[in-house]
Protein backbone atom coordinates (compact mmCIF):
# COMPACT_ATOMS: atom_id res chain seq x y z
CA UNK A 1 33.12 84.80 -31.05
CA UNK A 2 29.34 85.13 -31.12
CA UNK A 3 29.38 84.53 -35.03
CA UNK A 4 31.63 81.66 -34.93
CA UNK A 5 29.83 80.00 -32.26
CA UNK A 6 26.70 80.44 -33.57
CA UNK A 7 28.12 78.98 -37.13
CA UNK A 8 29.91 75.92 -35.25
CA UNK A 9 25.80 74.97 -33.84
CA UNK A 10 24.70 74.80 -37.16
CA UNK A 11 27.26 72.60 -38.88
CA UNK A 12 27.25 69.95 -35.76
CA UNK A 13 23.12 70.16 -36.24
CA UNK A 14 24.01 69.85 -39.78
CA UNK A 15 25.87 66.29 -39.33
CA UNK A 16 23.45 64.90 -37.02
CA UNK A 17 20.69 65.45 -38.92
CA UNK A 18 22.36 63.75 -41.82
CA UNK A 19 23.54 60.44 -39.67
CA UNK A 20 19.81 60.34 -38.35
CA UNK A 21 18.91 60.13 -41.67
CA UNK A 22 21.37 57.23 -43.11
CA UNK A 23 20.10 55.50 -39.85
CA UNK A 24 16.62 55.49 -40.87
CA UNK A 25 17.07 54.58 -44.06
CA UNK A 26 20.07 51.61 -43.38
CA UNK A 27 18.78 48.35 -41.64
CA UNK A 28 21.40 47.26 -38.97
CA UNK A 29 22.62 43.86 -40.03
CA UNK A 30 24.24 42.10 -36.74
CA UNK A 31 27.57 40.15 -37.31
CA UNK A 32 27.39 36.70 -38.23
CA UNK A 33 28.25 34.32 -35.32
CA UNK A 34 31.82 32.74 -34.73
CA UNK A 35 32.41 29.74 -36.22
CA UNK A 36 32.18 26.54 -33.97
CA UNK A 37 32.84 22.82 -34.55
CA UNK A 38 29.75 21.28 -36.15
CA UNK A 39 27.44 18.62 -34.14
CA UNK A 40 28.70 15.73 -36.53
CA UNK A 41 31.99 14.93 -38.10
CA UNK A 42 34.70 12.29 -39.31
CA UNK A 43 37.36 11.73 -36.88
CA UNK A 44 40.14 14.07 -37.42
CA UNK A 45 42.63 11.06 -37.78
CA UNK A 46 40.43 10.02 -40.33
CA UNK A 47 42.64 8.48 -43.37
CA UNK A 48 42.70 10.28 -46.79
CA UNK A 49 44.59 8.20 -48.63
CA UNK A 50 43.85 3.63 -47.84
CA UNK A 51 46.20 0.82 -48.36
CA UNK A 52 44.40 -2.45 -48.20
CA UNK A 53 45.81 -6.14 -48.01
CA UNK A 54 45.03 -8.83 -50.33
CA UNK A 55 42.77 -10.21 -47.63
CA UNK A 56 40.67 -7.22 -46.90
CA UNK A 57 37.15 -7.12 -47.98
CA UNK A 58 35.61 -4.08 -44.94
CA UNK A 59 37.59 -0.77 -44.22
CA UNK A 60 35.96 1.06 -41.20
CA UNK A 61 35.69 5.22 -40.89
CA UNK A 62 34.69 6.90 -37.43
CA UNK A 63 32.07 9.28 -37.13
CA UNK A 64 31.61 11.76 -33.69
CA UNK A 65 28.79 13.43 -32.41
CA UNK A 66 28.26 16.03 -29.54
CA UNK A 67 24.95 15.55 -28.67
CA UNK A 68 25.31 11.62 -27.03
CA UNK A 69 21.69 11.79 -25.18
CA UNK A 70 19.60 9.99 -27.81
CA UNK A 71 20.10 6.72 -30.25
CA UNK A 72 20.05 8.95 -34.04
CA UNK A 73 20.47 8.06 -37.95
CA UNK A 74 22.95 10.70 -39.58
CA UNK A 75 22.24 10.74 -43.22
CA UNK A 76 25.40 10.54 -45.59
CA UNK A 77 26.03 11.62 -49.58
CA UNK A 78 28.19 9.29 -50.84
CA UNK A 79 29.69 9.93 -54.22
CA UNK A 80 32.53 8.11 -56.11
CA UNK A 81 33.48 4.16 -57.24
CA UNK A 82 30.04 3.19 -54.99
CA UNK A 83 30.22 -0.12 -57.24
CA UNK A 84 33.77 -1.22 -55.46
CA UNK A 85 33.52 0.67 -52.52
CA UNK A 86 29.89 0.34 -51.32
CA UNK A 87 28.39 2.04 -48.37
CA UNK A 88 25.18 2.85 -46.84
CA UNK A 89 23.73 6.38 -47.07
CA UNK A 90 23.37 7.11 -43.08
CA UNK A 91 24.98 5.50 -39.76
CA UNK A 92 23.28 5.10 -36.53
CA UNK A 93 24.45 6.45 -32.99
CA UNK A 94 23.23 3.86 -30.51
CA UNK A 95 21.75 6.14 -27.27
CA UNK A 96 24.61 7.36 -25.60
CA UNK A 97 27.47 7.16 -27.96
CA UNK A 98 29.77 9.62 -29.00
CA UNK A 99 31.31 7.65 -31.95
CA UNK A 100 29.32 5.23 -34.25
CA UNK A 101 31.40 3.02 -37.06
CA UNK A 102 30.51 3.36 -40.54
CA UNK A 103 31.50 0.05 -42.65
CA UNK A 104 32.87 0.44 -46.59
CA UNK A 105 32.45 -2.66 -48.30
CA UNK A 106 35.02 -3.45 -50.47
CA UNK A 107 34.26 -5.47 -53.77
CA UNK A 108 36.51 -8.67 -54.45
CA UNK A 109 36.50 -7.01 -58.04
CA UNK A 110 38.79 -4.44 -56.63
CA UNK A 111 41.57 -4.60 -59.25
CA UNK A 112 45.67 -4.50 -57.92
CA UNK A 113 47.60 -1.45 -57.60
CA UNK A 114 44.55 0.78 -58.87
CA UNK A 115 43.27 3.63 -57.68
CA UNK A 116 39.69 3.89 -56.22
CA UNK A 117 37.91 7.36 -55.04
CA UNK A 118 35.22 8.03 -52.55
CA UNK A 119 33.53 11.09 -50.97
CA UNK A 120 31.80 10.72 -48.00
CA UNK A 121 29.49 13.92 -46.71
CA UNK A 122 27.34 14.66 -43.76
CA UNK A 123 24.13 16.25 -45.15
CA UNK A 124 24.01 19.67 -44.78
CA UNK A 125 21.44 20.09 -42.71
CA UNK A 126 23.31 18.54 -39.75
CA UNK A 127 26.52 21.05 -40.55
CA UNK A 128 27.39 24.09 -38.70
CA UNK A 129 27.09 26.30 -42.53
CA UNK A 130 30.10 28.70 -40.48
CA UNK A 131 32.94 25.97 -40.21
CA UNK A 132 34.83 25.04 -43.06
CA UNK A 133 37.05 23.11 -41.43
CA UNK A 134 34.83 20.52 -39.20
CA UNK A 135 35.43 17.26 -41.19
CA UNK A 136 31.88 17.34 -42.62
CA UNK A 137 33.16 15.60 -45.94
CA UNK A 138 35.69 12.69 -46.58
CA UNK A 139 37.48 12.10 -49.34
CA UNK A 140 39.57 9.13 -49.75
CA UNK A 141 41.57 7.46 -52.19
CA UNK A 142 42.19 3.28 -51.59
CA UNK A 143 44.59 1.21 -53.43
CA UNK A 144 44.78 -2.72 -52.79
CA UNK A 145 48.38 -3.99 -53.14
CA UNK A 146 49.93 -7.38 -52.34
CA UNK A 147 53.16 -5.97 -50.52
CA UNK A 148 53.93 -7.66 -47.20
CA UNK A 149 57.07 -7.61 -44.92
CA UNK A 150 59.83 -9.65 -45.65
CA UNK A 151 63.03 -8.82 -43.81
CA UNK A 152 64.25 -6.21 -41.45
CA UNK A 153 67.28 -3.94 -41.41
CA UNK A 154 69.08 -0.85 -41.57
CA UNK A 155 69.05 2.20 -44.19
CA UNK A 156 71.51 4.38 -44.25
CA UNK A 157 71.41 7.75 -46.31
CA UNK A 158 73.46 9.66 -48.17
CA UNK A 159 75.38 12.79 -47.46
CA UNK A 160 73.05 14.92 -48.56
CA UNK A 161 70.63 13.93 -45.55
CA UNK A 162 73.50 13.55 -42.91
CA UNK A 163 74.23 10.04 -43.72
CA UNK A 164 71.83 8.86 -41.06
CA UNK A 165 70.70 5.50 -40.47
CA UNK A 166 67.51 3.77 -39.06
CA UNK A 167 65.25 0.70 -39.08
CA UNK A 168 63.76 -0.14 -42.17
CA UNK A 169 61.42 -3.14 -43.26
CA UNK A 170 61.45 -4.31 -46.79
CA UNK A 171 58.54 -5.09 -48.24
CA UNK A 172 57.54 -7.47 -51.47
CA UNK A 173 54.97 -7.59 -54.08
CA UNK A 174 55.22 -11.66 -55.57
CA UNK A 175 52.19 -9.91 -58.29
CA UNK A 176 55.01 -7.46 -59.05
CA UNK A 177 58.16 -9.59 -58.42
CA UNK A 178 59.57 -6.14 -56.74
CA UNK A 179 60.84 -5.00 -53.27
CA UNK A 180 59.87 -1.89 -51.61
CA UNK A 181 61.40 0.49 -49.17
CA UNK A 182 58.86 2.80 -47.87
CA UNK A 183 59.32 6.15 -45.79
CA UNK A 184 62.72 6.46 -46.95
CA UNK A 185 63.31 10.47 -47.44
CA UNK A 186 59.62 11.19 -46.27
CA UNK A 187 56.28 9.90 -47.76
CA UNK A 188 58.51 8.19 -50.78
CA UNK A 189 59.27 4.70 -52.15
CA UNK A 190 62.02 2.92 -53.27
CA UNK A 191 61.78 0.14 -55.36
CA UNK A 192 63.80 -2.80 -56.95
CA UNK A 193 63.79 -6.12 -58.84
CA UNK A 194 66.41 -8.51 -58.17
CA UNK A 195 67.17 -9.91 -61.59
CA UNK A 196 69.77 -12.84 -60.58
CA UNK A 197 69.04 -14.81 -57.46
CA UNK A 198 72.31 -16.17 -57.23
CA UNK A 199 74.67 -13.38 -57.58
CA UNK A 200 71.11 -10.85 -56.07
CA UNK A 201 71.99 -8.00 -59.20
CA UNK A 202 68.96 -5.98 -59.03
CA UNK A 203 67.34 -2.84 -61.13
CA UNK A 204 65.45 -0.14 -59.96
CA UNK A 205 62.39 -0.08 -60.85
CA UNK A 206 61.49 3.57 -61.57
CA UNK A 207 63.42 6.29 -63.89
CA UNK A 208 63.07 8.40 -60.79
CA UNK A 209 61.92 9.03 -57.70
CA UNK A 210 59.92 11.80 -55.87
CA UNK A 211 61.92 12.33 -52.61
CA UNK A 212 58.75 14.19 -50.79
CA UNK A 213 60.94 16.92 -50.09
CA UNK A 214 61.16 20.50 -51.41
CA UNK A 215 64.48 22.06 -51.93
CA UNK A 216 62.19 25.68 -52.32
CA UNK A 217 58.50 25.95 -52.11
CA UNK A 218 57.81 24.99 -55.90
CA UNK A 219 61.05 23.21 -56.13
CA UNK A 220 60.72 19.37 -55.30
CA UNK A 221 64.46 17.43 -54.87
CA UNK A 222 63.91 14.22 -56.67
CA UNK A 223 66.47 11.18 -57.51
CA UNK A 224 67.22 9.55 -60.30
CA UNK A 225 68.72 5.83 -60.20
CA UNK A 226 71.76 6.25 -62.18
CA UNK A 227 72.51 3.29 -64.64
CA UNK A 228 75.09 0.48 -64.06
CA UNK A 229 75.00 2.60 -60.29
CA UNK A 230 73.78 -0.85 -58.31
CA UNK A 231 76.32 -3.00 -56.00
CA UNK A 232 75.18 -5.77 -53.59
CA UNK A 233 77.50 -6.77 -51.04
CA UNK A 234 77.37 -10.62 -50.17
CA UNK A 235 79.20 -10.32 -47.03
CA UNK A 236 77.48 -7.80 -45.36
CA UNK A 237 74.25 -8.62 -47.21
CA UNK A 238 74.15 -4.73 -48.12
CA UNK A 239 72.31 -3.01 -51.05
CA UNK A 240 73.93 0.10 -52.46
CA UNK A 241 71.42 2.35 -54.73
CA UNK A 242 73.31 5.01 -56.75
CA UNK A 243 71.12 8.11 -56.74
CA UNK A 244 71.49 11.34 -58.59
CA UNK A 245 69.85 13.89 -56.77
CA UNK A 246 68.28 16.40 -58.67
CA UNK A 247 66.10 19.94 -58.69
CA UNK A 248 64.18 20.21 -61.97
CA UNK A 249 62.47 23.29 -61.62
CA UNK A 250 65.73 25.07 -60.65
CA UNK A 251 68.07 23.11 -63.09
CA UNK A 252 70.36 21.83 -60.74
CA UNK A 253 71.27 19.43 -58.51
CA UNK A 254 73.45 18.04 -55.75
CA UNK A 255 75.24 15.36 -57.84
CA UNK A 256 75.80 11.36 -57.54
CA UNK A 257 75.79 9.64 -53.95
CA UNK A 258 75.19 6.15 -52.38
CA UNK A 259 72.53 5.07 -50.02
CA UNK A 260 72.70 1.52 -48.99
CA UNK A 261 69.93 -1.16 -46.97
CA UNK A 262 71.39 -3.66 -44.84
CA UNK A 263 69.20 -6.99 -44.48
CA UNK A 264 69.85 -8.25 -40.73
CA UNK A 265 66.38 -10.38 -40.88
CA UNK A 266 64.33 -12.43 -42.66
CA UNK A 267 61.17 -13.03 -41.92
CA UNK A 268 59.76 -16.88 -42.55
């Protein structure tokens, strides 16, 4: 027992002299601190993606501080169509404000229904380097478009969506001589062109149509207008849009069904 106890000394010796060692030669590196919300930011409800009017010439993004005590300049990096969409390079905090407006200048050269890019950064010397995910950079995509309200009503969908109905504005483009229906399955558009006034026959405008909603992550449900598929109803002033509804990446689909839009209003 002697022996063995003896031995067992001399092994735990053993191990502690080697940790002592690693310790000595091994600098202690402390853990980085949690990440927090930086000092500066865009507003979280900050747009990526602009529609303007025909009439707009000044879209308007929010910037918040934490730090309200004194009046400051936050320098900006702007990158992008800067000779559409001008900006200056910094916005000012007036002395105990907690939001200051910074104003995007937007050129009357802006062409119709084109896109236009921006990025808008804090500089990074006013960023917490930890957070990823503090709304230190903006990116933003406009489009000016000529659409405006014209009427009121009722869409109803198909089967395939539970045949439910809502309220529904449609929209027109005189530029594009074409009507919109926005939101109808999601974040998607549909859009016509009424080819005879008097007896309202109308085409769709687009081969097909990105519903905005997967099937399957990966697989997108899209519809396709199918041809000679159109009926207007005078009497109840009713649009019916034929739709093949489709899933490309799997090859298949859930086959033809209506969806109609009911005018009740017209706006003067």
């Amino acid at each position: 027992m002697k022996k063995l106890f003896n031995i067992g000394y001399i092994a735990l010796f053993a191990v502690l002299a080697l940790f002592s060692a690693c310790t000595e030669s091994e600098e202690y590196t402390p853990a980085q601190p949690s990440a927090e919300t930086s000092a500066y930011r865009f507003a979280a409800s900050s747009a990526s993606n602009v529609v303007l009017a025909l009439t707009d010439s000044v879209y308007q993004v929010v910037v918040e501080r934490d730090d309200v005590e004194n009046e400051l300049t936050l320098p900006l990096n702007v990158k992008g169509d800067v000779e559409i969409l001008s900006l200056p390079t910094s916005v000012t905090f007036a002395a105990g404000e907690k939001q200051a407006l910074l104003e995007i200048a937007v050129s009357p050269n802006m062409e119709l229904f084109k896109n236009y890019y921006l990025e808008i950064s804090i500089d990074e010397s006013y960023v917490n380097p930890y957070n990823v995910d503090d709304f230190s950079v903006l990116p933003i995509t406009f489009l000016k478009e000529d659409y405006v309200p014209c009427a009121k009503g009722v869409y109803t969908l198909s089967a395939l969506w539970g045949g439910e109905s809502f309220d529904q504005e449609l929209e027109y483009s005189s530029i594009l001589d074409v009507y919109r229906l926005s939101n109808v399955w999601g974040p998607s558009k549909v859009t016509f062109r009424i080819t005879d006034p008097e007896t309202m026959e109308f085409e769709m405008t687009e081969s097909v149509f990105n519903t905005g909603i997967l099937y399957q992550p990966g697989a997108p449900i899209v519809a396709y207008p199918v041809e000679d598929g159109n009926l207007y109803d005078a009497k109840t002033n009713t649009f019916y849009f034929l739709f093949e509804f489709y899933v490309p990446a799997l090859s298949g689909g859930f086959g033809q069904m209506y969806e109609a839009y009911t005018i009740t209003e017209y706006y003067e």
